[in-house]
PDB file of N, CA and C in Angstrom:
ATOM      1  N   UNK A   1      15.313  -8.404 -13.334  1.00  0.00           N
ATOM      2  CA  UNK A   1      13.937  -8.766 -13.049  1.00  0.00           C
ATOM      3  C   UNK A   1      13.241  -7.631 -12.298  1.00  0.00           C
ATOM      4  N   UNK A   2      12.086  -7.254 -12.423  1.00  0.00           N
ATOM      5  CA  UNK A   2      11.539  -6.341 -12.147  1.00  0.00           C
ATOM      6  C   UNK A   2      10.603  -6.784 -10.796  1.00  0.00           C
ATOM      7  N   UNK A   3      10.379  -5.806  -9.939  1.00  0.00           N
ATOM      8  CA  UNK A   3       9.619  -6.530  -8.366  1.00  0.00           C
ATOM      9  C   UNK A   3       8.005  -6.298  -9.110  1.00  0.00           C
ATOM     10  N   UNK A   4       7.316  -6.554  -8.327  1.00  0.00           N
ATOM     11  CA  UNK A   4       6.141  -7.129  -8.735  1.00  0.00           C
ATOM     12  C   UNK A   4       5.340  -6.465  -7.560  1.00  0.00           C
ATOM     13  N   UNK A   5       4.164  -5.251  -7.884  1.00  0.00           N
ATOM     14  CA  UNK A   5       4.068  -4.372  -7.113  1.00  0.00           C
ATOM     15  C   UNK A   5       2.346  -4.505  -6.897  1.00  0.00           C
ATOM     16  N   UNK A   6       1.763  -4.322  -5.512  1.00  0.00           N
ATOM     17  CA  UNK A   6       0.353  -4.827  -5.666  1.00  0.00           C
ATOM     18  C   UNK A   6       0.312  -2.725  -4.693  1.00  0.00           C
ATOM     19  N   UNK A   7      -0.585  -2.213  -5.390  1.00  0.00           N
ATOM     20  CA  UNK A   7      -1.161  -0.817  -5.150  1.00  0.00           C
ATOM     21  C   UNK A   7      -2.408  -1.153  -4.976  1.00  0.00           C
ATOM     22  N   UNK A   8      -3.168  -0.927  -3.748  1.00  0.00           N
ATOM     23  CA  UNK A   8      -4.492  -0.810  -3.492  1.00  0.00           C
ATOM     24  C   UNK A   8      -4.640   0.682  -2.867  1.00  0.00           C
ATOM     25  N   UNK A   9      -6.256   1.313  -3.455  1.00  0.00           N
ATOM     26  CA  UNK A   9      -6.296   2.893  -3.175  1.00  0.00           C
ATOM     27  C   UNK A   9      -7.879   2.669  -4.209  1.00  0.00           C
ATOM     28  N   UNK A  10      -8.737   3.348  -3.623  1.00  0.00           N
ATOM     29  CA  UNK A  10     -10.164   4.326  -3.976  1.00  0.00           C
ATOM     30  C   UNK A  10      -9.982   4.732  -5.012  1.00  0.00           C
ATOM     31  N   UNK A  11      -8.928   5.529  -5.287  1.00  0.00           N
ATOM     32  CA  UNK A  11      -9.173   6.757  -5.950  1.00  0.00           C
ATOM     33  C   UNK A  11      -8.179   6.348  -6.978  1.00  0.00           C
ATOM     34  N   UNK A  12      -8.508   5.799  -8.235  1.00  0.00           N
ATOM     35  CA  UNK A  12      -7.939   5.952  -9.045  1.00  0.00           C
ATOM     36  C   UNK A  12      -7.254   6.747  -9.917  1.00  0.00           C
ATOM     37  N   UNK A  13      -7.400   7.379 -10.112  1.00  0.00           N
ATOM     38  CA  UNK A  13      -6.966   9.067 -10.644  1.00  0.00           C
ATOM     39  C   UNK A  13      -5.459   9.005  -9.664  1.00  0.00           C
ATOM     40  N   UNK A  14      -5.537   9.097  -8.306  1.00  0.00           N
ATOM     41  CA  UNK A  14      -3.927   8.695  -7.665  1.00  0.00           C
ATOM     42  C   UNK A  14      -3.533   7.692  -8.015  1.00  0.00           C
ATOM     43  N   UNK A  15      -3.804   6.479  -8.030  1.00  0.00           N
ATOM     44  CA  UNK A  15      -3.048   5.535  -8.574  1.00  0.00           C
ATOM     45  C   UNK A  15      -2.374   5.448  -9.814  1.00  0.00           C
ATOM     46  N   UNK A  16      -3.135   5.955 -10.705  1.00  0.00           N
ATOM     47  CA  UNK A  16      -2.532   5.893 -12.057  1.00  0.00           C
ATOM     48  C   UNK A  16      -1.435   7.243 -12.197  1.00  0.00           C
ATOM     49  N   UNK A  17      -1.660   8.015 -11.000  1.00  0.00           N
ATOM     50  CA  UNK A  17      -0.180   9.214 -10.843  1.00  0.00           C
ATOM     51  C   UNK A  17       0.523   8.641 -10.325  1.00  0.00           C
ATOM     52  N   UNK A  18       0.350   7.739  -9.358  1.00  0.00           N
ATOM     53  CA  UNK A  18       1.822   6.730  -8.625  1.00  0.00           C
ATOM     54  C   UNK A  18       2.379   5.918  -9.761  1.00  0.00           C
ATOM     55  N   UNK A  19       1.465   5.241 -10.528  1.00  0.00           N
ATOM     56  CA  UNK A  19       2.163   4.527 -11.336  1.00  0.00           C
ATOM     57  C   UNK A  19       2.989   4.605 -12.318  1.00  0.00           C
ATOM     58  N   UNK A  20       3.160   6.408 -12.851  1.00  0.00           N
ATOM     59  CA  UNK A  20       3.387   7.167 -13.865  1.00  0.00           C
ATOM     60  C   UNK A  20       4.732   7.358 -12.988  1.00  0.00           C
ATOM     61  N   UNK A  21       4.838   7.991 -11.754  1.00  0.00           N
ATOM     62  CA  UNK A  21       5.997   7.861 -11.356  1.00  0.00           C
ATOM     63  C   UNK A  21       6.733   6.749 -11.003  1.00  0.00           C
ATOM     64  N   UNK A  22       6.171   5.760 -10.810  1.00  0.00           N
ATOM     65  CA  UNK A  22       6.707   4.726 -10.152  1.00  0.00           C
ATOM     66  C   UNK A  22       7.358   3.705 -11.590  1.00  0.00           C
ATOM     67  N   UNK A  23       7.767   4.859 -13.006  1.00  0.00           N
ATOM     68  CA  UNK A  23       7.924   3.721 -14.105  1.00  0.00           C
ATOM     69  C   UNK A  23       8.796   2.774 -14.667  1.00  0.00           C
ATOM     70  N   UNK A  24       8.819   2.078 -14.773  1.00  0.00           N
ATOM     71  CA  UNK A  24      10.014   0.941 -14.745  1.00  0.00           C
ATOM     72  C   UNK A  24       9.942  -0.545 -13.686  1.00  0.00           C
ATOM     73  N   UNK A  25       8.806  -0.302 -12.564  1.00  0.00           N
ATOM     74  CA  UNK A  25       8.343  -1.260 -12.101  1.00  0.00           C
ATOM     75  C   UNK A  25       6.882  -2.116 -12.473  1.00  0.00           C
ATOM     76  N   UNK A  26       6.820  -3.648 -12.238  1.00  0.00           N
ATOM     77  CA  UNK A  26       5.676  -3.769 -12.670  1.00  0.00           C
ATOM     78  C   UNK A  26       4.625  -3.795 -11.641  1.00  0.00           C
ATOM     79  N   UNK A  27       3.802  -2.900 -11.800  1.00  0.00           N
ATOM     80  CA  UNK A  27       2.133  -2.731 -10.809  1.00  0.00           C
ATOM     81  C   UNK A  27       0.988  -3.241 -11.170  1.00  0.00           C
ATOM     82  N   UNK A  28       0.480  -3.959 -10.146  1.00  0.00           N
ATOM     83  CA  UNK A  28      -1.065  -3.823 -10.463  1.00  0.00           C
ATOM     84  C   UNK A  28      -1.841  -3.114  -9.340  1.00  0.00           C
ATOM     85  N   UNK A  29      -2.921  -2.601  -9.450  1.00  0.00           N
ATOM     86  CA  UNK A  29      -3.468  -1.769  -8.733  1.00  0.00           C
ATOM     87  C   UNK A  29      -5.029  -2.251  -8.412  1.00  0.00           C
ATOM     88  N   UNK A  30      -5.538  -1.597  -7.241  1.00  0.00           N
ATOM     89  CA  UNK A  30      -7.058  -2.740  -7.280  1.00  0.00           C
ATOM     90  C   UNK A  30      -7.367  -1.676  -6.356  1.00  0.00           C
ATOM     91  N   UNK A  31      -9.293  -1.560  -6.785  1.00  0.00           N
ATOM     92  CA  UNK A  31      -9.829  -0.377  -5.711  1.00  0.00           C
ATOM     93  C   UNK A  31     -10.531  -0.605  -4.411  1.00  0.00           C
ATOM     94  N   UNK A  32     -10.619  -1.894  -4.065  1.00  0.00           N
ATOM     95  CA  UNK A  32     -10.967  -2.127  -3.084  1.00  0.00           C
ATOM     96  C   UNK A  32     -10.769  -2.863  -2.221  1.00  0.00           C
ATOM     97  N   UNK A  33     -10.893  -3.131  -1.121  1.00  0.00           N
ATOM     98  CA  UNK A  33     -10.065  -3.395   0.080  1.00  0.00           C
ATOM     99  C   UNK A  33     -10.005  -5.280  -0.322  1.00  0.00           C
ATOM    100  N   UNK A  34     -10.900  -5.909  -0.805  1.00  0.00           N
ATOM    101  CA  UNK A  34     -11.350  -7.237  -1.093  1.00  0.00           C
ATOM    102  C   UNK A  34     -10.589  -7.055  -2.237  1.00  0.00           C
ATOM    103  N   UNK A  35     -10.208  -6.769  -3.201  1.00  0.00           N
ATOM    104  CA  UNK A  35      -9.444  -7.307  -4.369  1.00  0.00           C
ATOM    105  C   UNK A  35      -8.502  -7.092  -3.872  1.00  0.00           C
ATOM    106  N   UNK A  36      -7.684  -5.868  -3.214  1.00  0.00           N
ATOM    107  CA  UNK A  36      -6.309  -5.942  -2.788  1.00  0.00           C
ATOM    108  C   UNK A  36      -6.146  -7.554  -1.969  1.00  0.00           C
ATOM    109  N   UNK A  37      -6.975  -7.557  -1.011  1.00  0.00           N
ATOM    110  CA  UNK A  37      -6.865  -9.162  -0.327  1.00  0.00           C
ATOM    111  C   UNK A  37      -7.343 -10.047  -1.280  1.00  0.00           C
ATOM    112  N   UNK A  38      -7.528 -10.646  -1.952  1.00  0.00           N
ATOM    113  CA  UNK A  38      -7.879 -11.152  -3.030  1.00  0.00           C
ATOM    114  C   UNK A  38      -6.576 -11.796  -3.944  1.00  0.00           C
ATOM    115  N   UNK A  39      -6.409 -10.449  -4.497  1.00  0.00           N
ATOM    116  CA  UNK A  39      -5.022 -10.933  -5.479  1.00  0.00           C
ATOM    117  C   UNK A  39      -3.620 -10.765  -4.786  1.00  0.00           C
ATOM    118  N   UNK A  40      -3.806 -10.371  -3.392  1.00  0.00           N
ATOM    119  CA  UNK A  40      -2.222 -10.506  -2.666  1.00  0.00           C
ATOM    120  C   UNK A  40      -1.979 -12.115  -2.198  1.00  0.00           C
ATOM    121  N   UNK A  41      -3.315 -12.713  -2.192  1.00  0.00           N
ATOM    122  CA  UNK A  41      -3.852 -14.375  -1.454  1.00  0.00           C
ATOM    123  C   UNK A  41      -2.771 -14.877  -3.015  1.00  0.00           C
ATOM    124  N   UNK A  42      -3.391 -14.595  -4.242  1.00  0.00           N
ATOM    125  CA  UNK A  42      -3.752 -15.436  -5.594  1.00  0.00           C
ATOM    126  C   UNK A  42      -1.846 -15.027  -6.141  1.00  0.00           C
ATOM    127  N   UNK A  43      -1.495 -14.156  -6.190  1.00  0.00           N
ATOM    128  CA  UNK A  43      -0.341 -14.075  -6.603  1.00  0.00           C
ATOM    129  C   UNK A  43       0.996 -13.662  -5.609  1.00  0.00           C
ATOM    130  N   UNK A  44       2.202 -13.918  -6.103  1.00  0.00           N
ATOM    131  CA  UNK A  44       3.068 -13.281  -5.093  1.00  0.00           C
ATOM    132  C   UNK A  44       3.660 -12.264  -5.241  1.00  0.00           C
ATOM    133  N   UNK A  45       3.741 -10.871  -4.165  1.00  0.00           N
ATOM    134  CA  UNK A  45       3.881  -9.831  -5.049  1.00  0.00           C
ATOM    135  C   UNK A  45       5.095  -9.439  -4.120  1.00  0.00           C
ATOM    136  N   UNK A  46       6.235  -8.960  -4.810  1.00  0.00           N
ATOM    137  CA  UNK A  46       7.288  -8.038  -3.557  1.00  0.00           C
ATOM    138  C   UNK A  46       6.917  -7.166  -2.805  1.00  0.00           C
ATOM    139  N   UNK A  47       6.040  -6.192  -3.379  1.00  0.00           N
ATOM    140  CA  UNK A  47       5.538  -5.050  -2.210  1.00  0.00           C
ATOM    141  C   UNK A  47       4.036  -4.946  -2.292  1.00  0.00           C
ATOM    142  N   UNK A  48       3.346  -5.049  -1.125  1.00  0.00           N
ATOM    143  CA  UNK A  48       2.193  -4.422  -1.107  1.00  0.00           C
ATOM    144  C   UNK A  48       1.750  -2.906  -0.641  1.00  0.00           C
ATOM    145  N   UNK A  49       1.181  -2.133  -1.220  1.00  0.00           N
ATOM    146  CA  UNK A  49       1.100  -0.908  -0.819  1.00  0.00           C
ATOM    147  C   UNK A  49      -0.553  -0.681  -0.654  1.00  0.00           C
ATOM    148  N   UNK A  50      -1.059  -0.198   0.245  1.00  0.00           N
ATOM    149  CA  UNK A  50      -2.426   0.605   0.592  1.00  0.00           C
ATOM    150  C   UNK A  50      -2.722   1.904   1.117  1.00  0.00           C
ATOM    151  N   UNK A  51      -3.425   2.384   0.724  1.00  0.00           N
ATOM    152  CA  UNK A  51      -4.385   3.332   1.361  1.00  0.00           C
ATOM    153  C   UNK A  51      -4.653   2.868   2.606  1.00  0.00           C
ATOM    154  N   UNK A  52      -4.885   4.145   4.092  1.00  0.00           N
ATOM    155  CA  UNK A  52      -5.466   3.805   4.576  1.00  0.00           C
ATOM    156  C   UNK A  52      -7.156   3.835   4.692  1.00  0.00           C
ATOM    157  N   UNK A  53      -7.721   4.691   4.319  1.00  0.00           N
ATOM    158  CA  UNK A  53      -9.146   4.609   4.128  1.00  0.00           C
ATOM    159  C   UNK A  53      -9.917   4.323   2.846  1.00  0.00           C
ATOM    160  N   UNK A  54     -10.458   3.860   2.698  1.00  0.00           N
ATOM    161  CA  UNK A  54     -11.246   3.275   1.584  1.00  0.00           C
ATOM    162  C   UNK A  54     -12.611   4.285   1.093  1.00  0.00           C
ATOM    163  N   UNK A  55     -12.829   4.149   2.851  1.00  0.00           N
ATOM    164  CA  UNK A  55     -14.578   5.173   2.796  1.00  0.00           C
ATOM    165  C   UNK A  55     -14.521   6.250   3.470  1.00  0.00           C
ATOM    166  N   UNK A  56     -14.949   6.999   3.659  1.00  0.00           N
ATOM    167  CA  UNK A  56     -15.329   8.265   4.758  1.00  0.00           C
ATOM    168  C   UNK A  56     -14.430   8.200   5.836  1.00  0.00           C
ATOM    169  N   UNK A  57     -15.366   6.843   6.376  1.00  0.00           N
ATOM    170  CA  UNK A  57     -14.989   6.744   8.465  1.00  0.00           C
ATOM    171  C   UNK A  57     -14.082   5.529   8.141  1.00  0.00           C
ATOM    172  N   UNK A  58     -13.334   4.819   7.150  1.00  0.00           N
ATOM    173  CA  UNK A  58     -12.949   3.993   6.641  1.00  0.00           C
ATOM    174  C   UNK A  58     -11.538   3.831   7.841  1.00  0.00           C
ATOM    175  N   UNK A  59     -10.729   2.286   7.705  1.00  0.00           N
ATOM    176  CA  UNK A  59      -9.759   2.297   8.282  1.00  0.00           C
ATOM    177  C   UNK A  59      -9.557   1.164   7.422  1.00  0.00           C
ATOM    178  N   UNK A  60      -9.716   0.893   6.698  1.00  0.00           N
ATOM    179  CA  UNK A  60      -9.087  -0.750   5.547  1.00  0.00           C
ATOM    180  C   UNK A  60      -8.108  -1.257   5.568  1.00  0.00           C
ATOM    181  N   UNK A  61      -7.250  -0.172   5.297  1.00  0.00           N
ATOM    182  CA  UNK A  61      -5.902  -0.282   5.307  1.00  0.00           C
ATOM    183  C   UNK A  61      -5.330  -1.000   6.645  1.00  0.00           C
ATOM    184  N   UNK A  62      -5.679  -0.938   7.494  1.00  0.00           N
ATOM    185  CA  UNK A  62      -5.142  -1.885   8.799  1.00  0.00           C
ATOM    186  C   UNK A  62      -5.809  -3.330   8.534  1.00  0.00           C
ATOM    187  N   UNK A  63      -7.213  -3.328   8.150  1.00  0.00           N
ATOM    188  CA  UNK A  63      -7.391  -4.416   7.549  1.00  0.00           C
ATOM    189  C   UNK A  63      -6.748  -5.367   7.106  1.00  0.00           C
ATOM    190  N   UNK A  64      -6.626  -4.679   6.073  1.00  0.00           N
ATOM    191  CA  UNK A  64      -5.390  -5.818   4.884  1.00  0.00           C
ATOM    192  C   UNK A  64      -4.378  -6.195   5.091  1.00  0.00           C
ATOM    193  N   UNK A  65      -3.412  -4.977   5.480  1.00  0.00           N
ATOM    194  CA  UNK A  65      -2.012  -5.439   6.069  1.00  0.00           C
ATOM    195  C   UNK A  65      -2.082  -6.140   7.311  1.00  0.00           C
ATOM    196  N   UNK A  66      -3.231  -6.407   8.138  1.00  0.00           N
ATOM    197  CA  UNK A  66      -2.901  -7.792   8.795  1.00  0.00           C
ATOM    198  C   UNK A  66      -3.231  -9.271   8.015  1.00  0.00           C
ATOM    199  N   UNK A  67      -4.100  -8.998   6.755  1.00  0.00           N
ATOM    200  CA  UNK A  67      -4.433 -10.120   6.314  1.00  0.00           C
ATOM    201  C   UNK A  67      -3.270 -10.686   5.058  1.00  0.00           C
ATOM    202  N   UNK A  68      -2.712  -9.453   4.646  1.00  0.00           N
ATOM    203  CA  UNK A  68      -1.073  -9.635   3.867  1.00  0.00           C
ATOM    204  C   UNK A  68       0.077  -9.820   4.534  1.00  0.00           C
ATOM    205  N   UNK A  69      -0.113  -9.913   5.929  1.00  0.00           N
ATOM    206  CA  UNK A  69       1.408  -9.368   6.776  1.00  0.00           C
ATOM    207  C   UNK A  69       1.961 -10.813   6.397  1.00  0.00           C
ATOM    208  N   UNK A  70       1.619 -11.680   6.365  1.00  0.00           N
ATOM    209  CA  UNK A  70       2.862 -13.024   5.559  1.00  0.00           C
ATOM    210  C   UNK A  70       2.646 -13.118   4.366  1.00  0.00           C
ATOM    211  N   UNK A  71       2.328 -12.573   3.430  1.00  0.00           N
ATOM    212  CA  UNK A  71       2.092 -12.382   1.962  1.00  0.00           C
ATOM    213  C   UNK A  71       3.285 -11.944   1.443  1.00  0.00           C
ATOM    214  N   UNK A  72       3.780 -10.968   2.118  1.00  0.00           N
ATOM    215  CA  UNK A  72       4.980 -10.129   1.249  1.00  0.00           C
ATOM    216  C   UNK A  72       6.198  -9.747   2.314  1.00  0.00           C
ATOM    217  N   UNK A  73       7.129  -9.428   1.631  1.00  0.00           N
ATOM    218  CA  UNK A  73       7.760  -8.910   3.018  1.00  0.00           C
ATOM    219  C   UNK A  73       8.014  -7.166   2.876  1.00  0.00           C
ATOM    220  N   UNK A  74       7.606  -6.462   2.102  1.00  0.00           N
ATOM    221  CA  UNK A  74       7.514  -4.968   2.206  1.00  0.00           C
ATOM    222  C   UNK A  74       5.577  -5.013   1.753  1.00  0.00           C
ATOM    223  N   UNK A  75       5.258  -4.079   3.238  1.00  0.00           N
ATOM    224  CA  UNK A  75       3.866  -3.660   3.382  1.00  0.00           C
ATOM    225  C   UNK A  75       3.873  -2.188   3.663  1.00  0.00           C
ATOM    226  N   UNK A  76       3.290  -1.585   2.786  1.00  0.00           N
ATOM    227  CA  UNK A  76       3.331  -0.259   3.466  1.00  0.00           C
ATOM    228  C   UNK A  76       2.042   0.309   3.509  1.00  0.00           C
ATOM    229  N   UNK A  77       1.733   1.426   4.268  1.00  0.00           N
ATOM    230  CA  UNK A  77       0.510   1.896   4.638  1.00  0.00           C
ATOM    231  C   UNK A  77       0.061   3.306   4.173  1.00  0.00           C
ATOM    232  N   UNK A  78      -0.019   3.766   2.972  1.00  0.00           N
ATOM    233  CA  UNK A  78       0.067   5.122   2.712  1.00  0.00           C
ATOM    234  C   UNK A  78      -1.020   6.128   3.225  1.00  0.00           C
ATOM    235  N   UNK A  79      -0.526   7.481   3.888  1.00  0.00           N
ATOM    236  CA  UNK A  79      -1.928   7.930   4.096  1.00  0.00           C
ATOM    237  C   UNK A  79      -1.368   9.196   4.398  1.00  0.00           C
ATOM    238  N   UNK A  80      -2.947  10.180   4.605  1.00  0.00           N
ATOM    239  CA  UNK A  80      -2.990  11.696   4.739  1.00  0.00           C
ATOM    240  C   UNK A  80      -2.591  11.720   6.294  1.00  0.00           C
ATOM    241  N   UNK A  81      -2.317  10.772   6.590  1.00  0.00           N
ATOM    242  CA  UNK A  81      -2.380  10.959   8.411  1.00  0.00           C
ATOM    243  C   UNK A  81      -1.225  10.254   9.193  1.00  0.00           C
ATOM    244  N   UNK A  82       0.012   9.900   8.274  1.00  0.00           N
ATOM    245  CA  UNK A  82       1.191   8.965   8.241  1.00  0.00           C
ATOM    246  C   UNK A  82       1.937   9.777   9.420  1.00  0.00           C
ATOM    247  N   UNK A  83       1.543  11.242   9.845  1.00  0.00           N
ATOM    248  CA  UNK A  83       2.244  11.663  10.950  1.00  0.00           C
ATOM    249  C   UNK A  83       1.678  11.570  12.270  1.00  0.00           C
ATOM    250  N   UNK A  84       0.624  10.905  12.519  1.00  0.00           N
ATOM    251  CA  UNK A  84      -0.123  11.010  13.560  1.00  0.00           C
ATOM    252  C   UNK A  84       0.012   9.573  13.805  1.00  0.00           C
ATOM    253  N   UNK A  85       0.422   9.377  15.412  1.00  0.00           N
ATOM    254  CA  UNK A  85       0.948   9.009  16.307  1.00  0.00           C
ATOM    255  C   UNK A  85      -0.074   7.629  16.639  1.00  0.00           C
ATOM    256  N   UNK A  86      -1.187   7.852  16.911  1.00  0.00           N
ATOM    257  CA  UNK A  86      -2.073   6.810  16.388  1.00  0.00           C
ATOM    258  C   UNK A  86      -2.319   6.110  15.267  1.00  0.00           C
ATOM    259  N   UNK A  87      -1.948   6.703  14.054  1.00  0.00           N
ATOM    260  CA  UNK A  87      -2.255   5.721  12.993  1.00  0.00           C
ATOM    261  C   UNK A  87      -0.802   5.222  12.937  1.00  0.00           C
ATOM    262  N   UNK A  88       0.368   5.508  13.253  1.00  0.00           N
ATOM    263  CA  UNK A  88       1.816   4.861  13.195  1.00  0.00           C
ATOM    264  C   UNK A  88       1.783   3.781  14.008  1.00  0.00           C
ATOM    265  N   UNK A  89       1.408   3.950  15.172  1.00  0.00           N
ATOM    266  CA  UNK A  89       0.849   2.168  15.995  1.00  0.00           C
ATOM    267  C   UNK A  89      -0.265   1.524  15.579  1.00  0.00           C
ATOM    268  N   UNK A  90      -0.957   1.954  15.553  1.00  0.00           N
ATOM    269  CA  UNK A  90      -1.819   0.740  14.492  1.00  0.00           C
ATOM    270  C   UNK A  90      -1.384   0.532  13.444  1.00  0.00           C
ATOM    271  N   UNK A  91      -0.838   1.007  12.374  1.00  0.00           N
ATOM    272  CA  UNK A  91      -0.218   0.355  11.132  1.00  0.00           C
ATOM    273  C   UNK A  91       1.294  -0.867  11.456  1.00  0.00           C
ATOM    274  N   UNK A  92       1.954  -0.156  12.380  1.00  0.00           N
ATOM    275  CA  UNK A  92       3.006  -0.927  12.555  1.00  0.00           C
ATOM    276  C   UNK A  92       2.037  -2.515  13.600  1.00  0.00           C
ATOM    277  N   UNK A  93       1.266  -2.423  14.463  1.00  0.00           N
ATOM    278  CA  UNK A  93       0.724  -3.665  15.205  1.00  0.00           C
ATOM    279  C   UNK A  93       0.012  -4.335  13.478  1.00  0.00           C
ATOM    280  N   UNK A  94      -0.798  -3.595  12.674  1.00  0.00           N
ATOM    281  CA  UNK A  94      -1.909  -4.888  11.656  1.00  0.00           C
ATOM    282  C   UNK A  94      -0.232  -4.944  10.939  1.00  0.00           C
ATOM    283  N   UNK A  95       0.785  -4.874  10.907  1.00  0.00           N
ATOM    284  CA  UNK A  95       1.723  -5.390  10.034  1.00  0.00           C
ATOM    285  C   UNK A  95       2.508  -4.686   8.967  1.00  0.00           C
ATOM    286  N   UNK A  96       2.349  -3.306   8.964  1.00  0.00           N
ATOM    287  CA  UNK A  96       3.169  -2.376   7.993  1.00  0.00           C
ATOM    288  C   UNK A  96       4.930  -2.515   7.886  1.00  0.00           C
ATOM    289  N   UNK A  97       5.465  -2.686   7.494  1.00  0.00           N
ATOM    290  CA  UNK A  97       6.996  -2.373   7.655  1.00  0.00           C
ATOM    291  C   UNK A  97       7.416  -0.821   7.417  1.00  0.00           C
ATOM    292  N   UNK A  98       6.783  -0.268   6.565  1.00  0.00           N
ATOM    293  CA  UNK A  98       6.665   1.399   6.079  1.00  0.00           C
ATOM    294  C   UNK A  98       5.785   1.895   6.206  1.00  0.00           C
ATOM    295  N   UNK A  99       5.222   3.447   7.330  1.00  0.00           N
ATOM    296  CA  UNK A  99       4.201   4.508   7.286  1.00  0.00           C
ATOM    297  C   UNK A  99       4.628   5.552   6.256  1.00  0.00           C
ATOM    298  N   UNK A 100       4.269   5.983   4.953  1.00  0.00           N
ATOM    299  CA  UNK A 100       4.568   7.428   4.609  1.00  0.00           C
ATOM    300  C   UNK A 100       3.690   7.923   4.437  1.00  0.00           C
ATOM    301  N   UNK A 101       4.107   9.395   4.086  1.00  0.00           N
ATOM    302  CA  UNK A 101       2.567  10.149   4.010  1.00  0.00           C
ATOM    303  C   UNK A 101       2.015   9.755   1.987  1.00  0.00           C
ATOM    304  N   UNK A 102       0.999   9.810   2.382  1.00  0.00           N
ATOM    305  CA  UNK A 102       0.212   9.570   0.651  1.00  0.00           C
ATOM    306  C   UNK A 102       0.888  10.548  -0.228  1.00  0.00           C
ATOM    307  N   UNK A 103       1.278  11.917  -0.412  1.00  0.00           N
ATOM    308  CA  UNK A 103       1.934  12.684  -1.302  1.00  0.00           C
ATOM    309  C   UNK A 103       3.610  12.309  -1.438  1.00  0.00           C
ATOM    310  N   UNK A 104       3.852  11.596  -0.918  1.00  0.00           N
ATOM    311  CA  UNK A 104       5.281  11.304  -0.668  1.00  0.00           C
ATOM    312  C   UNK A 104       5.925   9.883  -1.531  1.00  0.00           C
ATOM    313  N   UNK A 105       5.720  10.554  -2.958  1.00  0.00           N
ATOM    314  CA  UNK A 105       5.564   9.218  -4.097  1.00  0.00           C
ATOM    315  C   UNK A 105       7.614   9.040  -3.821  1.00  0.00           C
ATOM    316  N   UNK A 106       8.539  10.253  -3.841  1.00  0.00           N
ATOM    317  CA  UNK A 106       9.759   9.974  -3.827  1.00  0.00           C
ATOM    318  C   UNK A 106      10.176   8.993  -3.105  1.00  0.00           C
ATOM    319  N   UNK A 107       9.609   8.910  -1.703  1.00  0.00           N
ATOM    320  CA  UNK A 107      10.118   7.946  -0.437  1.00  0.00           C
ATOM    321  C   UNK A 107       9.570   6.686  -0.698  1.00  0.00           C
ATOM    322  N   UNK A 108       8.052   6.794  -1.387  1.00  0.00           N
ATOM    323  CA  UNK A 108       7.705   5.015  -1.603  1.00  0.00           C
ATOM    324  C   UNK A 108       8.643   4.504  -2.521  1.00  0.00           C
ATOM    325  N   UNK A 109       8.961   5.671  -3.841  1.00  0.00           N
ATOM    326  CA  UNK A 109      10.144   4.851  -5.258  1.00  0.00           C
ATOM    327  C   UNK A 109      11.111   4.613  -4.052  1.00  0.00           C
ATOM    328  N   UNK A 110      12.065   4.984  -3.184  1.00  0.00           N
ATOM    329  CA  UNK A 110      13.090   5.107  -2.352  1.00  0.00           C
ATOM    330  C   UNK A 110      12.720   3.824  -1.664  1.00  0.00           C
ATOM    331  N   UNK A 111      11.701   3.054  -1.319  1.00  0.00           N
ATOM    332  CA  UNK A 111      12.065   2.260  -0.770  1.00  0.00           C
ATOM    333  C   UNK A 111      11.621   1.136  -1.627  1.00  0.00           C
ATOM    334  N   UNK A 112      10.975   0.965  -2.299  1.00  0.00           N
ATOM    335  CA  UNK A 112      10.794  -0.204  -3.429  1.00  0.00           C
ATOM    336  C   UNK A 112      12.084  -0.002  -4.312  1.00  0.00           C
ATOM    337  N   UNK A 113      12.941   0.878  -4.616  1.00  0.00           N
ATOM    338  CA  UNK A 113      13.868   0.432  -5.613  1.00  0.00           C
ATOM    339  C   UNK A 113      15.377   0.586  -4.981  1.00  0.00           C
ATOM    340  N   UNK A 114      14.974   0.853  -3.482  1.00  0.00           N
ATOM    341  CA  UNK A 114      16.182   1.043  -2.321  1.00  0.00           C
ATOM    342  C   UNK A 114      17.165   1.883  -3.210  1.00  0.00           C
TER     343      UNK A 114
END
């Protein structure tokens, strides 16, 4: 059985490169911060994955993963800023179980397919 993968992210053009690597699992993907919360509510998914910014000055991504943190039990928080010390406590307090950095597609397959 295959896990059942919810990808939220802006920028489509990355998503559909995560998903190319990520092949053999099933994904759905959604571009905005309200459909990711939306269809994580409506279906049950093994992993949720986000972006952290959506917009510019954006922070979404803490958003959601407090509004998914009993939705799933792998949440992760992907971002350009996964090493900075501030966004690692706020992701881990709104509910992340995993910070990686956004280019780091090996470590997300690594932990969705353990």
């Amino acid at each position: 059985m295959k896990i059942k993968i919810l990808i939220g992210d802006d920028n489509e053009a990355f998503i559909k490169s995560i998903k190319r690597m990520l092949i053999g699992l099933d994904i759905d993907y959604f571009l905005t911060p309200e459909e990711v919360i939306a269809n994580a509510e409506a279906r049950a998914y093994d992993a949720i994955i986000t972006d952290l910014e959506y917009t510019e000055e954006g922070r979404e991504g803490y958003d959601i993963l407090e509004k998914v943190r009993e939705l799933s039990p792998i949440r992760v928080l992907y971002s350009g800023k996964a090493d900075q010390q501030d966004v690692i406590e706020a992701a881990y307090a709104a509910g992340a179980t995993y910070i990686i950095e956004k280019s780091n597609v090996m470590e997300l397959r690594k932990i969705l397919m353990g």
